[in-house]
PDB file of N, CA and C in Angstrom:
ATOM      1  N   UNK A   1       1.528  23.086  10.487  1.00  0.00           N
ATOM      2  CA  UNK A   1       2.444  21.966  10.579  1.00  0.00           C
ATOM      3  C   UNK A   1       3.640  22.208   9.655  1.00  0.00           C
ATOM      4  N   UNK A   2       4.912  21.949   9.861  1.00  0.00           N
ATOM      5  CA  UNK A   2       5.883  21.822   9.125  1.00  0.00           C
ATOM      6  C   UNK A   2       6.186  20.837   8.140  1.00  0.00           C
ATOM      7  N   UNK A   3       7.277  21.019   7.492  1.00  0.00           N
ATOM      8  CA  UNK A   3       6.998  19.830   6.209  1.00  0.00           C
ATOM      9  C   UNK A   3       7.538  18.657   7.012  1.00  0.00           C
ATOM     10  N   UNK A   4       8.925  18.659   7.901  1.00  0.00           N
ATOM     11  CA  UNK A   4       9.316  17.904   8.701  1.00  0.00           C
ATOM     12  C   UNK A   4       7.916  16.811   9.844  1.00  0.00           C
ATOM     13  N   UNK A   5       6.865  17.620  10.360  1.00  0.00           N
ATOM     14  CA  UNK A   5       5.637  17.024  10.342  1.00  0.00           C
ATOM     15  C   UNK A   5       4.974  16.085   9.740  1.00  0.00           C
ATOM     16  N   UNK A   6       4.556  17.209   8.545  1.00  0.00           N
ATOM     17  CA  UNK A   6       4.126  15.921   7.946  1.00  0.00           C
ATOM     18  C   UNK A   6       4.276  15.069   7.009  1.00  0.00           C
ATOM     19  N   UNK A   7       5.670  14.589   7.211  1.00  0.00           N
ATOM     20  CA  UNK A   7       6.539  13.317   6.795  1.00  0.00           C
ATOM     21  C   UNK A   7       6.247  12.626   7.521  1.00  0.00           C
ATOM     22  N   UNK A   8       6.630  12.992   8.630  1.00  0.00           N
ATOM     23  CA  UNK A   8       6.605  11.871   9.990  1.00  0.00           C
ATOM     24  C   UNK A   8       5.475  11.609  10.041  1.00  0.00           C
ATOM     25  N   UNK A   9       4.337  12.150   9.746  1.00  0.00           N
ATOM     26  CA  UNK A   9       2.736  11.605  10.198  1.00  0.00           C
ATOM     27  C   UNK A   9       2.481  10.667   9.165  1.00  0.00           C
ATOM     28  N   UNK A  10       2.651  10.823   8.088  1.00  0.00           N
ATOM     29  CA  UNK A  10       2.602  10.171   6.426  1.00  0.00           C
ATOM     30  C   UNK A  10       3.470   9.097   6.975  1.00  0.00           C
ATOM     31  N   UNK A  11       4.419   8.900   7.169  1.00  0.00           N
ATOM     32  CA  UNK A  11       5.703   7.737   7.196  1.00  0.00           C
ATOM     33  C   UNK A  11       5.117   7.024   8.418  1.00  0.00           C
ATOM     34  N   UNK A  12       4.821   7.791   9.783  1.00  0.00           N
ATOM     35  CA  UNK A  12       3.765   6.914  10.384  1.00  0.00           C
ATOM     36  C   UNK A  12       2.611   5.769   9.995  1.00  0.00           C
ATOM     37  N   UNK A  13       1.655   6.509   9.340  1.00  0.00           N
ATOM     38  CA  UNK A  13       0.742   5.723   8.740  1.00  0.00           C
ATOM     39  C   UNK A  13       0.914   4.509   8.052  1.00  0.00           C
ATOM     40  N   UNK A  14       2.217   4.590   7.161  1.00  0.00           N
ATOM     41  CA  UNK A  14       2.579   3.528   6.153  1.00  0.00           C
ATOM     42  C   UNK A  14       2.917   2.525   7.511  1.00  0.00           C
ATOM     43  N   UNK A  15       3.845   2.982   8.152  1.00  0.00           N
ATOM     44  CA  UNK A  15       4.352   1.876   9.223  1.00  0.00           C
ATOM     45  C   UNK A  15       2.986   0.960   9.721  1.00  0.00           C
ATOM     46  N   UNK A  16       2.747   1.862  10.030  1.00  0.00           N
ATOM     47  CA  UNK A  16       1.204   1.548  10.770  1.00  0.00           C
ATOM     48  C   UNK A  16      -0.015   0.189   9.804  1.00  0.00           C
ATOM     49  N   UNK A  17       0.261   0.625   8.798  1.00  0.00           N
ATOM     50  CA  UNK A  17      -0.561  -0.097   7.805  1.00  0.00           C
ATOM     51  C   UNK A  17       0.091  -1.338   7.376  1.00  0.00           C
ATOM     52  N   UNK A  18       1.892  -1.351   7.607  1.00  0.00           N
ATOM     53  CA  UNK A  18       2.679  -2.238   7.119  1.00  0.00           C
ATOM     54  C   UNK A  18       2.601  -3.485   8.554  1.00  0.00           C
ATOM     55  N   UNK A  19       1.914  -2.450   9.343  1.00  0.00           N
ATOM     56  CA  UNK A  19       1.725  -3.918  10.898  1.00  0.00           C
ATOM     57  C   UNK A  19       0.342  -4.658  10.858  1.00  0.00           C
ATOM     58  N   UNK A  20      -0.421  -3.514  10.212  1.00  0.00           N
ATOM     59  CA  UNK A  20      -2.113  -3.718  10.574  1.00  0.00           C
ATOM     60  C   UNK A  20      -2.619  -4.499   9.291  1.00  0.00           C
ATOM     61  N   UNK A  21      -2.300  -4.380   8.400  1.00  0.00           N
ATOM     62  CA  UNK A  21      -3.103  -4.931   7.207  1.00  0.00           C
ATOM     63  C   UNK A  21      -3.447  -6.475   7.627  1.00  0.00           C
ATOM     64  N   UNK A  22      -4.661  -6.899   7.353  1.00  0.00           N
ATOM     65  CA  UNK A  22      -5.307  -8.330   8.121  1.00  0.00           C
ATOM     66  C   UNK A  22      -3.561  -8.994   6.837  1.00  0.00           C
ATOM     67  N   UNK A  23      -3.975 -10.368   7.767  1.00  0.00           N
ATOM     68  CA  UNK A  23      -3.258 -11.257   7.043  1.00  0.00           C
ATOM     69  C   UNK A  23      -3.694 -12.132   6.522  1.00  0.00           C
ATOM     70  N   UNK A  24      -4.384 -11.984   5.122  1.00  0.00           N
ATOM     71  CA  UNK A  24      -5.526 -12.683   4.531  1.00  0.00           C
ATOM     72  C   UNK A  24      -4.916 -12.477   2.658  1.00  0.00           C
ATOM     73  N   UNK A  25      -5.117 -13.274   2.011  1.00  0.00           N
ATOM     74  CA  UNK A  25      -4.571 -13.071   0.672  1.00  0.00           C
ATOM     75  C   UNK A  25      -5.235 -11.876  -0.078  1.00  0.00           C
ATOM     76  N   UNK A  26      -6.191 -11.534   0.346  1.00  0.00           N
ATOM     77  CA  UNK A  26      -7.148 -10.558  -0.319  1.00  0.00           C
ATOM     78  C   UNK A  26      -7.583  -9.096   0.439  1.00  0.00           C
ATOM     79  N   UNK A  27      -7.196  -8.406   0.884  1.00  0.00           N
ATOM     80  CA  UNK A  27      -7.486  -7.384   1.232  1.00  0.00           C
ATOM     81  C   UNK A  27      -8.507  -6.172   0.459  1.00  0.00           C
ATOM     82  N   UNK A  28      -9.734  -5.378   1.398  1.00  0.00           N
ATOM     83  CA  UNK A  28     -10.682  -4.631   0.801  1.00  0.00           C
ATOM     84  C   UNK A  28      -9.667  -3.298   0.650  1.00  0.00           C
ATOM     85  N   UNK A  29     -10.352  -2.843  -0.268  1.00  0.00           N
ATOM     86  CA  UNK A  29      -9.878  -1.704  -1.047  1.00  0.00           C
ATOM     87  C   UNK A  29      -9.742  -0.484   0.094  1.00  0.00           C
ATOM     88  N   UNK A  30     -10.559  -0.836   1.263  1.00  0.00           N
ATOM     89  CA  UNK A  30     -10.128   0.236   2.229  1.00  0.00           C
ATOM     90  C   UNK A  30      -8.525   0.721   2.772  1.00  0.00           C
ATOM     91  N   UNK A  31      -8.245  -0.309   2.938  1.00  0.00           N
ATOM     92  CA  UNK A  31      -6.370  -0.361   3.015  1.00  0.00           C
ATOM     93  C   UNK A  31      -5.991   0.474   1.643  1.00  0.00           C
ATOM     94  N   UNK A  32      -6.152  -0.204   0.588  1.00  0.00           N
ATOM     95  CA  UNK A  32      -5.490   0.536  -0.569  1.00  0.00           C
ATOM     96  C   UNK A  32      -5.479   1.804  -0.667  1.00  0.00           C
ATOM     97  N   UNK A  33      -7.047   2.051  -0.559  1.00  0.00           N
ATOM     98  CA  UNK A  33      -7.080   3.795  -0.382  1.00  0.00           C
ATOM     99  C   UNK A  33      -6.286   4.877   0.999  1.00  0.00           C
ATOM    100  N   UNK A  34      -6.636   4.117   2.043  1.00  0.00           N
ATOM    101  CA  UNK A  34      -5.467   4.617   3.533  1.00  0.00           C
ATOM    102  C   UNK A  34      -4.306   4.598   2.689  1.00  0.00           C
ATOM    103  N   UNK A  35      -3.420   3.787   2.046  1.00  0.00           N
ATOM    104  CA  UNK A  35      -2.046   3.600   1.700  1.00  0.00           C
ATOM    105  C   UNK A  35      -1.823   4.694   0.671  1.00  0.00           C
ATOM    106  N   UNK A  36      -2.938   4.326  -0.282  1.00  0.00           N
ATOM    107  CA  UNK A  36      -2.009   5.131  -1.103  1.00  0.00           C
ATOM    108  C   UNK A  36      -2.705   7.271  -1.308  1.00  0.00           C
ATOM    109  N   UNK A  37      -3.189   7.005  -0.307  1.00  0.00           N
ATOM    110  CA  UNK A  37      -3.623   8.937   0.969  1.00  0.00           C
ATOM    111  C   UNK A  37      -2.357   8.893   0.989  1.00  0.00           C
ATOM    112  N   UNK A  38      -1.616   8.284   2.403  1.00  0.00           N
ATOM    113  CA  UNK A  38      -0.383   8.118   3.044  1.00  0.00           C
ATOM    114  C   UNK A  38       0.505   8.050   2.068  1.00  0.00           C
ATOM    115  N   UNK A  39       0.428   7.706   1.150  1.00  0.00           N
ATOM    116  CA  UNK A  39       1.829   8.158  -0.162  1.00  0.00           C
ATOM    117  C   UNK A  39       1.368   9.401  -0.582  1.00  0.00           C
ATOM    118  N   UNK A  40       1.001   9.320  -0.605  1.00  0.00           N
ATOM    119  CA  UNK A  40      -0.089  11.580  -1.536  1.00  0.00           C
ATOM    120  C   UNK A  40       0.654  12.335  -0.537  1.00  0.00           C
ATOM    121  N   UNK A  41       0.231  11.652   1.052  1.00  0.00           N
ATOM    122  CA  UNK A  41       0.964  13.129   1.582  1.00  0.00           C
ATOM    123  C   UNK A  41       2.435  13.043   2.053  1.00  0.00           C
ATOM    124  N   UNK A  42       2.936  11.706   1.658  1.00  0.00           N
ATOM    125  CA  UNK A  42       4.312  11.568   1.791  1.00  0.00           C
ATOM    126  C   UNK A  42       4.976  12.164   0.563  1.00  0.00           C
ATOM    127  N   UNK A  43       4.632  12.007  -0.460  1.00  0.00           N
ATOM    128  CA  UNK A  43       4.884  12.849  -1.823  1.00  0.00           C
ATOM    129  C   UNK A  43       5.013  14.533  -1.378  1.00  0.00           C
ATOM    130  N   UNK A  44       3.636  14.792  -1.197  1.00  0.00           N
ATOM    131  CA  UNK A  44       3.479  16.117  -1.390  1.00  0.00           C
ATOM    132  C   UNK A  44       4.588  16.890  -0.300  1.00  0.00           C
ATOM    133  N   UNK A  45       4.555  15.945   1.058  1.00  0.00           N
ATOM    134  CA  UNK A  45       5.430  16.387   1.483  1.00  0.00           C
ATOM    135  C   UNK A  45       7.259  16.657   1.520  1.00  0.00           C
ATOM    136  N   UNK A  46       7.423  15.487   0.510  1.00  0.00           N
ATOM    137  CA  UNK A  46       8.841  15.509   0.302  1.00  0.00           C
ATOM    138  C   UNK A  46       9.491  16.623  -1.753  1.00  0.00           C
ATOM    139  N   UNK A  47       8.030  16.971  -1.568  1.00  0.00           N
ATOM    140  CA  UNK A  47       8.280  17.604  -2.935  1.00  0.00           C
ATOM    141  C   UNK A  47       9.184  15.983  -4.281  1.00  0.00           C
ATOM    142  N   UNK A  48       8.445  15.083  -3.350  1.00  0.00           N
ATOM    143  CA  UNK A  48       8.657  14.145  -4.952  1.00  0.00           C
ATOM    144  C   UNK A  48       7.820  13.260  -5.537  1.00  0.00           C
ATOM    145  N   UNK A  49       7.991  12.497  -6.534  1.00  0.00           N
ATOM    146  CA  UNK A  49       6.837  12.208  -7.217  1.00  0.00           C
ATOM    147  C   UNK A  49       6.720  10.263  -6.905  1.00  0.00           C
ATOM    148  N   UNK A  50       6.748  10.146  -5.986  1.00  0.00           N
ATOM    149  CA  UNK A  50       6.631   8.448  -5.380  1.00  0.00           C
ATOM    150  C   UNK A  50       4.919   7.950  -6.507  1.00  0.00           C
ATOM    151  N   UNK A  51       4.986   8.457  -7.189  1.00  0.00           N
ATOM    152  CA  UNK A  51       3.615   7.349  -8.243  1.00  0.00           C
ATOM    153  C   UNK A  51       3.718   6.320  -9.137  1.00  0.00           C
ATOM    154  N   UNK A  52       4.902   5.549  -8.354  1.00  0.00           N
ATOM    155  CA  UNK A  52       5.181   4.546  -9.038  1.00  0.00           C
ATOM    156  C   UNK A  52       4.738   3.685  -7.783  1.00  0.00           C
ATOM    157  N   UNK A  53       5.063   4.160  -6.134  1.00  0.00           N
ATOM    158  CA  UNK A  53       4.732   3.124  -5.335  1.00  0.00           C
ATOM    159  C   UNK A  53       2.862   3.166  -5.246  1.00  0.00           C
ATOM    160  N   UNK A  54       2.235   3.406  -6.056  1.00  0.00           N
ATOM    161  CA  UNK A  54       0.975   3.373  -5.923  1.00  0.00           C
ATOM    162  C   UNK A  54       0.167   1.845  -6.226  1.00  0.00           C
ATOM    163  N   UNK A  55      -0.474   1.244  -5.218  1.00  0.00           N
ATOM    164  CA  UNK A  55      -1.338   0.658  -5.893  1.00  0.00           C
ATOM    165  C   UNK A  55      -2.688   1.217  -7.099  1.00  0.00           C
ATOM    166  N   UNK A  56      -2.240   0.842  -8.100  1.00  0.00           N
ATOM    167  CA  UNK A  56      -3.181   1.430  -9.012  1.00  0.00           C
ATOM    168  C   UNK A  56      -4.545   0.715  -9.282  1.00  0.00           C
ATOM    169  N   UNK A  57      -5.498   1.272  -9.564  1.00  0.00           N
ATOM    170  CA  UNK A  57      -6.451   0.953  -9.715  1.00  0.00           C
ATOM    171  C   UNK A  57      -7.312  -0.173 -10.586  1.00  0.00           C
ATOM    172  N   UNK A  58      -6.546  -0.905 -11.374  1.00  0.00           N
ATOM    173  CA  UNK A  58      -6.800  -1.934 -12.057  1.00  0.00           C
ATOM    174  C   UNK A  58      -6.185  -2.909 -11.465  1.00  0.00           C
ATOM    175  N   UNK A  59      -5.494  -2.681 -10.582  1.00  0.00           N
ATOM    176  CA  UNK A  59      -4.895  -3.953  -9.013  1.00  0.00           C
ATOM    177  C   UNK A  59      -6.112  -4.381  -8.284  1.00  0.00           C
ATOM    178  N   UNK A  60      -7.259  -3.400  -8.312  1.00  0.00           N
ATOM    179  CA  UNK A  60      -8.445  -3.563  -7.598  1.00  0.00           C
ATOM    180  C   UNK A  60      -9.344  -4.597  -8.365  1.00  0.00           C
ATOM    181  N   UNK A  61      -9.622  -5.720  -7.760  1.00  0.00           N
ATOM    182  CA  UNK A  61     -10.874  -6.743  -8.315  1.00  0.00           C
ATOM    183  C   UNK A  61     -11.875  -7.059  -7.439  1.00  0.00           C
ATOM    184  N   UNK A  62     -13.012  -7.724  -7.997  1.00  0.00           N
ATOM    185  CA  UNK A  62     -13.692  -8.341  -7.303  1.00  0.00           C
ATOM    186  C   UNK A  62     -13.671  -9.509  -6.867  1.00  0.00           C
ATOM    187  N   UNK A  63     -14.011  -9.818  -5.883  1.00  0.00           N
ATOM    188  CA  UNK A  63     -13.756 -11.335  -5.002  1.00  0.00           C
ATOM    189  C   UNK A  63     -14.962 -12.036  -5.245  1.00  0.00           C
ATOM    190  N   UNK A  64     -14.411 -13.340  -5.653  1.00  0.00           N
ATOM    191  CA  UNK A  64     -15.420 -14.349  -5.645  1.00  0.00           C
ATOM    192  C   UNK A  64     -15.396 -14.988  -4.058  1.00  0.00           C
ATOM    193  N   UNK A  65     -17.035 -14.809  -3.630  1.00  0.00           N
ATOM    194  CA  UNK A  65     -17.318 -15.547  -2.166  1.00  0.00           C
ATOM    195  C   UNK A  65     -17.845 -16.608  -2.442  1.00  0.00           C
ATOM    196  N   UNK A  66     -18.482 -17.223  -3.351  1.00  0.00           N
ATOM    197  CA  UNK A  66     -18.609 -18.433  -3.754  1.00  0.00           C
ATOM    198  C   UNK A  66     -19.145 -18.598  -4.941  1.00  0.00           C
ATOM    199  N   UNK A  67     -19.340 -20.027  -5.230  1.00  0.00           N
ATOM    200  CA  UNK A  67     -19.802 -20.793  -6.745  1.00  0.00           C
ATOM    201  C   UNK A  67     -20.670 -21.861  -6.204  1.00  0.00           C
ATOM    202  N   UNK A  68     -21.610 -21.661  -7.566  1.00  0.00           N
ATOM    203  CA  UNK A  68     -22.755 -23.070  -7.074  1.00  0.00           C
ATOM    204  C   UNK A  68     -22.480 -23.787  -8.187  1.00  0.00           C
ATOM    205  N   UNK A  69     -22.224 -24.504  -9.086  1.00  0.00           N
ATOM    206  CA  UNK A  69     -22.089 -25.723  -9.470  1.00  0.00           C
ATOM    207  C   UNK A  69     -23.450 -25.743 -10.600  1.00  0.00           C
ATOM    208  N   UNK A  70     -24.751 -25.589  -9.973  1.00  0.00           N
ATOM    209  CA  UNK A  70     -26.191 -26.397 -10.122  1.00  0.00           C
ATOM    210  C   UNK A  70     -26.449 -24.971 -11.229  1.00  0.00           C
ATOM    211  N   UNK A  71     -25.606 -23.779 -11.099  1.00  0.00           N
ATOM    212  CA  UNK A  71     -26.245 -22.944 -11.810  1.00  0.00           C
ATOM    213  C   UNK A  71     -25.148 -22.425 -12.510  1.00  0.00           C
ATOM    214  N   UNK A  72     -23.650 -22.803 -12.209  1.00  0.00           N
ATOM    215  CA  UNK A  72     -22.764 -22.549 -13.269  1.00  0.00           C
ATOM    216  C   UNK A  72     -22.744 -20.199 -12.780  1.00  0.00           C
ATOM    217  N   UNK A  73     -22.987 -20.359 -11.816  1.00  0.00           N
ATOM    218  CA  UNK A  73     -22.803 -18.803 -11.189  1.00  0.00           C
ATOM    219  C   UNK A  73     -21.809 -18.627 -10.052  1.00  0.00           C
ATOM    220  N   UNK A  74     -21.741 -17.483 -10.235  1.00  0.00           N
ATOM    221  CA  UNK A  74     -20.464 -17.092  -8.844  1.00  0.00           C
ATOM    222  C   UNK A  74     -21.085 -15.844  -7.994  1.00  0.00           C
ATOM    223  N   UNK A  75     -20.585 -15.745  -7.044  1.00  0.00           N
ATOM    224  CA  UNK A  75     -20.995 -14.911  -6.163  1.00  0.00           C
ATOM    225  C   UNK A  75     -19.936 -13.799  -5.777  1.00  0.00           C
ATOM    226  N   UNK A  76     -20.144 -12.748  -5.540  1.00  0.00           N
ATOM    227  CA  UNK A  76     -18.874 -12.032  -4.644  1.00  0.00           C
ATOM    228  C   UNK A  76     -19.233 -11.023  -3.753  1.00  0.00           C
ATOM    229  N   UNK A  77     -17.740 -10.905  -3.329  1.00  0.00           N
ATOM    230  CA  UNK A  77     -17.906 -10.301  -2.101  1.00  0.00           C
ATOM    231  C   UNK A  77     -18.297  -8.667  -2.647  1.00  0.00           C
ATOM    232  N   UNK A  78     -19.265  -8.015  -1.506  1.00  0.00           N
ATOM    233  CA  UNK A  78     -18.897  -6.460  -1.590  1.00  0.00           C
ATOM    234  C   UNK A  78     -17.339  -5.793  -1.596  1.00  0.00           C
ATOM    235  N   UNK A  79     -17.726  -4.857  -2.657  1.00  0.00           N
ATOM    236  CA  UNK A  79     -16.510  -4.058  -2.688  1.00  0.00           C
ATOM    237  C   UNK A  79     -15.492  -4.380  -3.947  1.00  0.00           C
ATOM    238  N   UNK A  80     -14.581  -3.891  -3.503  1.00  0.00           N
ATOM    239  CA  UNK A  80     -13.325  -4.094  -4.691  1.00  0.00           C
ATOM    240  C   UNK A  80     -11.914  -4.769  -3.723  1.00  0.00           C
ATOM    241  N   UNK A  81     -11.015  -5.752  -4.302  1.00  0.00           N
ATOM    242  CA  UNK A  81     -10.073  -6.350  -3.444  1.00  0.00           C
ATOM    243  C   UNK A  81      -8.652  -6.246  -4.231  1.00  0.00           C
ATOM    244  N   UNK A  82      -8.224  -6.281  -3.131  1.00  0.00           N
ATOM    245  CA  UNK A  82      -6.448  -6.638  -3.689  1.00  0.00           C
ATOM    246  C   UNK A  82      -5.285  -7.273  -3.549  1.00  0.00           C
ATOM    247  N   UNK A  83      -4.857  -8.430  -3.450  1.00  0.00           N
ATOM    248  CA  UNK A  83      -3.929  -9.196  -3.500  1.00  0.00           C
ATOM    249  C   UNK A  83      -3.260  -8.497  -2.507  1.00  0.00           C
ATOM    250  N   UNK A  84      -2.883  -9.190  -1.225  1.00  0.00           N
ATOM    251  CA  UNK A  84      -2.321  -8.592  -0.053  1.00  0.00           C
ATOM    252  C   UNK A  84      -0.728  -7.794  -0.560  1.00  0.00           C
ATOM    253  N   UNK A  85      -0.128  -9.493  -1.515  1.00  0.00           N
ATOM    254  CA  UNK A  85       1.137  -9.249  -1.604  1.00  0.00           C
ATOM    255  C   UNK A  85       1.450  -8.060  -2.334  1.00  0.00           C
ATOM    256  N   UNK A  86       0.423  -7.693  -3.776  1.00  0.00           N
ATOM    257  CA  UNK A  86       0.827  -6.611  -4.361  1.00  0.00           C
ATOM    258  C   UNK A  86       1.106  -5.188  -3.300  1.00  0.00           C
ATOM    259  N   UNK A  87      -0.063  -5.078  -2.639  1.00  0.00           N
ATOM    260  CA  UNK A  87       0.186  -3.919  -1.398  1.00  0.00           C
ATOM    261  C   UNK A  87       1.486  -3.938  -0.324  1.00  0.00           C
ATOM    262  N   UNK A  88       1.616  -4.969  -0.648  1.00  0.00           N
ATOM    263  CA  UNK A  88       2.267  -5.165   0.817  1.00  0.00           C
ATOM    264  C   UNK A  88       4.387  -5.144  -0.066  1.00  0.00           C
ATOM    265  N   UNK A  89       3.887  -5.428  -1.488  1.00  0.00           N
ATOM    266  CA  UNK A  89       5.320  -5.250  -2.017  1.00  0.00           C
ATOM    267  C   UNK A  89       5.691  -3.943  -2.161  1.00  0.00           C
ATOM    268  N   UNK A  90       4.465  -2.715  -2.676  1.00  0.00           N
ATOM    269  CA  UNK A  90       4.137  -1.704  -2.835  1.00  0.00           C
ATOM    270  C   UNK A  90       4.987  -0.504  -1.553  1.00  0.00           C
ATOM    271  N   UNK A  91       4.312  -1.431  -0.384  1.00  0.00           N
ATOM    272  CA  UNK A  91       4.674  -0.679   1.099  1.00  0.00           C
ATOM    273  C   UNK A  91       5.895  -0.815   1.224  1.00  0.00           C
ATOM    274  N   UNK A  92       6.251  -2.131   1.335  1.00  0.00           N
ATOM    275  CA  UNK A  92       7.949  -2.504   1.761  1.00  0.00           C
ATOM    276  C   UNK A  92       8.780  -1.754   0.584  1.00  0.00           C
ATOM    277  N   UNK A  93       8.474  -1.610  -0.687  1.00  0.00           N
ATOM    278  CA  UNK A  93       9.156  -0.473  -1.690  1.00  0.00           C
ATOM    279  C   UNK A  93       9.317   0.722  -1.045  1.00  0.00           C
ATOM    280  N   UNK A  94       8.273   1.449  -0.665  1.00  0.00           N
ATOM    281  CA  UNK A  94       8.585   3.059  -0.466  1.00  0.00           C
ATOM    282  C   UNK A  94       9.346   3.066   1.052  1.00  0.00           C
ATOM    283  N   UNK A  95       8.587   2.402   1.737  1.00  0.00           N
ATOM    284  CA  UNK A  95       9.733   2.557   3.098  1.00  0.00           C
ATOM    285  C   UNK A  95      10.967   2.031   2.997  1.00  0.00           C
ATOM    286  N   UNK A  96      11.631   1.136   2.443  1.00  0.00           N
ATOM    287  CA  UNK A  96      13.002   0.917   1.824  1.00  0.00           C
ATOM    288  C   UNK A  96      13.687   2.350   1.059  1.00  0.00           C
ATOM    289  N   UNK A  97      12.664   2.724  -0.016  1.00  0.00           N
ATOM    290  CA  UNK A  97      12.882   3.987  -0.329  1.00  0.00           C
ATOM    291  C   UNK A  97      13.276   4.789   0.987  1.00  0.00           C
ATOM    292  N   UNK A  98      12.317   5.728   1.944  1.00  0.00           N
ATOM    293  CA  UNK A  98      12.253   6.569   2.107  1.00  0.00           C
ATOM    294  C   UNK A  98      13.196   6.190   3.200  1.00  0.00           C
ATOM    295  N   UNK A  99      13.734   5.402   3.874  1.00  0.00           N
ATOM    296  CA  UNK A  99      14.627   5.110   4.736  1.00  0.00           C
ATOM    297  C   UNK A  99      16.237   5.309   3.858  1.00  0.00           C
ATOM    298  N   UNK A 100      16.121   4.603   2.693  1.00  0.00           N
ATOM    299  CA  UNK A 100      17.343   5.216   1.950  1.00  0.00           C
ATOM    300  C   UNK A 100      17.823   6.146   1.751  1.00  0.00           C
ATOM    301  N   UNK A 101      16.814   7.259   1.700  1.00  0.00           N
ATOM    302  CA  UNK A 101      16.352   8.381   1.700  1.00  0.00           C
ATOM    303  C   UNK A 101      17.036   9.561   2.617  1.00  0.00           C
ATOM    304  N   UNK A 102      16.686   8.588   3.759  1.00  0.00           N
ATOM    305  CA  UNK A 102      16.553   9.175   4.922  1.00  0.00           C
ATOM    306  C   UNK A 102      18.415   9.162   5.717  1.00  0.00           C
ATOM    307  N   UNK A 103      18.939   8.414   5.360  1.00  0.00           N
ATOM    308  CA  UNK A 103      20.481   8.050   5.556  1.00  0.00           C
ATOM    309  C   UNK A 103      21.461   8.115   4.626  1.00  0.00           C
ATOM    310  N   UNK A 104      20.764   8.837   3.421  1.00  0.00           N
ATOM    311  CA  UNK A 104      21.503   9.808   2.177  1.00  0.00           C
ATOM    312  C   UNK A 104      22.443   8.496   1.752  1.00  0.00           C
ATOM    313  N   UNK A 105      22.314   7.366   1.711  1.00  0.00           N
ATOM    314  CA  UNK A 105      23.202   5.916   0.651  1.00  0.00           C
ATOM    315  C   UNK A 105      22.243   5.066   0.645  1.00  0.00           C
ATOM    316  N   UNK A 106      22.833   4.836  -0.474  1.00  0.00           N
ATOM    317  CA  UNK A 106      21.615   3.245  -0.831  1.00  0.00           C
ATOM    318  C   UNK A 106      23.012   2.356  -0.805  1.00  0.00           C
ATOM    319  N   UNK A 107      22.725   1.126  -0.758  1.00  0.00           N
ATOM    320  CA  UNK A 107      23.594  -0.132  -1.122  1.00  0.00           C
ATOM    321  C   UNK A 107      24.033  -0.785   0.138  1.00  0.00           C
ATOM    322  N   UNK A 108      25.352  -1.731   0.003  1.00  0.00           N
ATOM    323  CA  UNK A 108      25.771  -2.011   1.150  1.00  0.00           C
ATOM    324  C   UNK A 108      26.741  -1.323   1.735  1.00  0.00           C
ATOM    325  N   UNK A 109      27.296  -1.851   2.664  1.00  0.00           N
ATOM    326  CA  UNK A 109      28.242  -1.181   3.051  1.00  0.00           C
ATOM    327  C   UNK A 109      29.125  -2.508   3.961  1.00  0.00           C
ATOM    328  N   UNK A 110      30.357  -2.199   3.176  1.00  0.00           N
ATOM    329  CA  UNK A 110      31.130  -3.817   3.450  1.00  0.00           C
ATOM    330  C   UNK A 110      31.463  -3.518   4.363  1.00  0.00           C
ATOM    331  N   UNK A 111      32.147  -2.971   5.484  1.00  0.00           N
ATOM    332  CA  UNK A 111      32.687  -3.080   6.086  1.00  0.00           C
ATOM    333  C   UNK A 111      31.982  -3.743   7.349  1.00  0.00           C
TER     334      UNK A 111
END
């Protein structure tokens, strides 16, 4: 594959993830990990260092699925979770990036 490849497959994915992610405040860590693969090989492929658009790993918590009251306990969900919006600010960052990127100007353009 060419590097031109696999940009486009990497820049795919993000798109892809930026349509699909449920629309729920809490998202499982499965998304996080797809996303931030899909930045690794968007990095590796553009020879730059995008590890700032990473969801990092202390973004990851556990979800409370419920509380009983009678015992002063909480319950949670399997897995590790993450605040949709943090991911989802994360995504809309690098593709803003890489579209800027991609049309060599950032800013507006008054005319």
């Amino acid at each position: 594959m060419t590097q031109g490849d696999h940009t486009l497959r990497a820049y795919a994915t993000l798109v892809s993830l930026r349509d699909g992610v449920p629309d729920k405040s809490l998202v499982n860590e499965k998304w996080v990990h797809e996303y931030n693969a899909a930045l690794q090989r968007l990095s590796s492929a553009l020879s730059r260092d995008l590890s700032e658009f990473t969801v990092r790993p202390e973004e990851l918590q556990r979800a409370e699925s419920g509380y009983d009251p009678s015992t002063d306990s909480s319950t949670y969900r399997e897995g590790l979770w993450c605040d949709r919006a943090v991911l989802m600010q994360r995504l809309h960052a690098v593709l803003t990036y890489f579209t800027g990127m991609q049309e060599g100007k950032i800013g507006f353009d008054p005319s």
